[in-house]
Protein backbone atom coordinates (compact mmCIF):
# COMPACT_ATOMS: atom_id res chain seq x y z
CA UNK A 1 106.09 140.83 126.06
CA UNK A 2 109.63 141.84 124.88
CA UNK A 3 112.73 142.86 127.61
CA UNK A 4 113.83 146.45 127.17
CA UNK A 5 116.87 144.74 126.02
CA UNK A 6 115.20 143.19 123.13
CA UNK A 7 114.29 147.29 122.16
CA UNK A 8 117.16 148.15 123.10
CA UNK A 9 119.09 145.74 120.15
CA UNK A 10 116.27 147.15 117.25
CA UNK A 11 118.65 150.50 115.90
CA UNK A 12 115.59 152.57 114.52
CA UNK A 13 117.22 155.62 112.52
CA UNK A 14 116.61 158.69 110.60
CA UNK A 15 117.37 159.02 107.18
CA UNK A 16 116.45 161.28 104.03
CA UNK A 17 115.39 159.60 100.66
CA UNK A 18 118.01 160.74 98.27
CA UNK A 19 117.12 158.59 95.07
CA UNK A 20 113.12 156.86 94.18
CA UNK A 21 113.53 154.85 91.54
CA UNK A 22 110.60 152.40 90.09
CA UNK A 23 110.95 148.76 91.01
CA UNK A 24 109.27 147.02 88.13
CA UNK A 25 110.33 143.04 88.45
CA UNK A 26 108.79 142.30 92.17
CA UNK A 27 104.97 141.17 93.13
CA UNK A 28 103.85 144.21 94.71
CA UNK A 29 104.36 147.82 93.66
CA UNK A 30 107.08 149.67 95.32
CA UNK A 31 110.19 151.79 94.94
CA UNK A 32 113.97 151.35 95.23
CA UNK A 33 115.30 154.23 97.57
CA UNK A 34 118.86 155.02 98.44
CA UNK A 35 118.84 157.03 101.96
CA UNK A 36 121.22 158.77 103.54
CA UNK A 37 121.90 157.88 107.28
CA UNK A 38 124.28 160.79 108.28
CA UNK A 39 127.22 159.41 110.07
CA UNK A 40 126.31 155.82 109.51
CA UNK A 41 126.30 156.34 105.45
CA UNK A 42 123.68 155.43 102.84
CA UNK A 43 121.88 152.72 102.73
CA UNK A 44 119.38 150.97 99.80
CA UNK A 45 116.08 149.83 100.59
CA UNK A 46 112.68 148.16 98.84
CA UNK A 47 109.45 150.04 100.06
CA UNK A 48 105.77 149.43 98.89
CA UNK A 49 105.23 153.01 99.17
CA UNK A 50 104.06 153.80 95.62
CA UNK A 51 100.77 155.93 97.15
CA UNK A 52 103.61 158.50 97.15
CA UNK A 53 105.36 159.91 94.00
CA UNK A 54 108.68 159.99 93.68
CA UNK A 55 108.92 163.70 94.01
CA UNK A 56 107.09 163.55 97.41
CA UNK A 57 109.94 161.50 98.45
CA UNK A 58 113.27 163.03 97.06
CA UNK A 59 113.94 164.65 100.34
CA UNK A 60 111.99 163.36 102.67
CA UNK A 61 113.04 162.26 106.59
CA UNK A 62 112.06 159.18 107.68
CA UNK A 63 112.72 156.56 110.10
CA UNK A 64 114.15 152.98 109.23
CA UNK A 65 115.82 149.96 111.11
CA UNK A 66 119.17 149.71 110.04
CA UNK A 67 120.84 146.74 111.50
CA UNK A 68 118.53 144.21 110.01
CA UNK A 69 121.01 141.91 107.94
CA UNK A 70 120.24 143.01 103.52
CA UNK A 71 117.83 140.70 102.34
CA UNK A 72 117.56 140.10 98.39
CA UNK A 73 114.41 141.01 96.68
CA UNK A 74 114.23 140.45 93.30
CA UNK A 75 117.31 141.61 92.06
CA UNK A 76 118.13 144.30 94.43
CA UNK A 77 119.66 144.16 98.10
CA UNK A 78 117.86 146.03 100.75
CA UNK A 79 119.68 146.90 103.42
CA UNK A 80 117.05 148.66 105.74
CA UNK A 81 113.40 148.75 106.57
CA UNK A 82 111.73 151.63 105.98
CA UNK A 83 108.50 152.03 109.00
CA UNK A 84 104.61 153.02 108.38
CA UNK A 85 101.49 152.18 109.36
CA UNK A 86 99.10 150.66 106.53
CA UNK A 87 96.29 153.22 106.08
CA UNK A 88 93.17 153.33 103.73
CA UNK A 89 95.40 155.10 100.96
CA UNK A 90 98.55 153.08 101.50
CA UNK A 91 101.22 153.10 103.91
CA UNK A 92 101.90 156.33 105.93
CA UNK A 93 105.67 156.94 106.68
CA UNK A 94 106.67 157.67 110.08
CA UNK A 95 109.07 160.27 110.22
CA UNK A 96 110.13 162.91 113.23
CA UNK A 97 107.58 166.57 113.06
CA UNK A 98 111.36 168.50 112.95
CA UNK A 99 114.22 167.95 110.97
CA UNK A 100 116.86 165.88 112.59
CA UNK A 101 120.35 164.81 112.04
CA UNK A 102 120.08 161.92 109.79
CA UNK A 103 121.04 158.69 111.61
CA UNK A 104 120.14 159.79 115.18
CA UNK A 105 118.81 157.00 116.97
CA UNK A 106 115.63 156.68 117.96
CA UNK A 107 114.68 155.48 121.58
């Protein structure tokens, strides 16, 4: 079991996709996003989320950890993690059931 502590040191965020773009050089399918974290600015990220199009994204709220240090993939620099559960069709983004302000916490 974690502390609260340990939770309390994971910043979980919402965001809206601004930019999809197609990631062709990496192992497994997935897109290069740019999202927009309100107050706390816009941020790039690799996703394996290719069971949506692009156009299902462009606009979309989700939820992402932000203060995980950028790790290189391929020859991009993601700076956040991007959350779903892995689903028979793919992975299913988690995002709030009302529009929030983008980079409110979660808790």
């Amino acid at each position: 079991m974690i502390e609260w502590e340990d939770f309390e040191k994971v910043e979980m965020r919402t965001g809206t996709i601004l930019e999809v773009e197609d990631f062709p050089n990496v192992k497994n399918p997935a897109y290069k996003l740019k999202i927009d974290f309100g107050k706390k600015g816009i941020k790039k990220s690799s996703a394996q989320i290719t069971n949506y199009s692009k156009e299902e994204l462009v606009g979309r709220q989700i939820v992402a950890v932000t203060n995980f240090p950028p790790k290189q993939i391929a020859d991009f620099m993601s700076e956040c993690l991007v959350l779903g559960t892995i689903h028979d069709e793919g992975v299913i983004l988690l995002n709030p059931d009302k529009k929030v302000e983008d980079g409110k916490r979660i808790k």
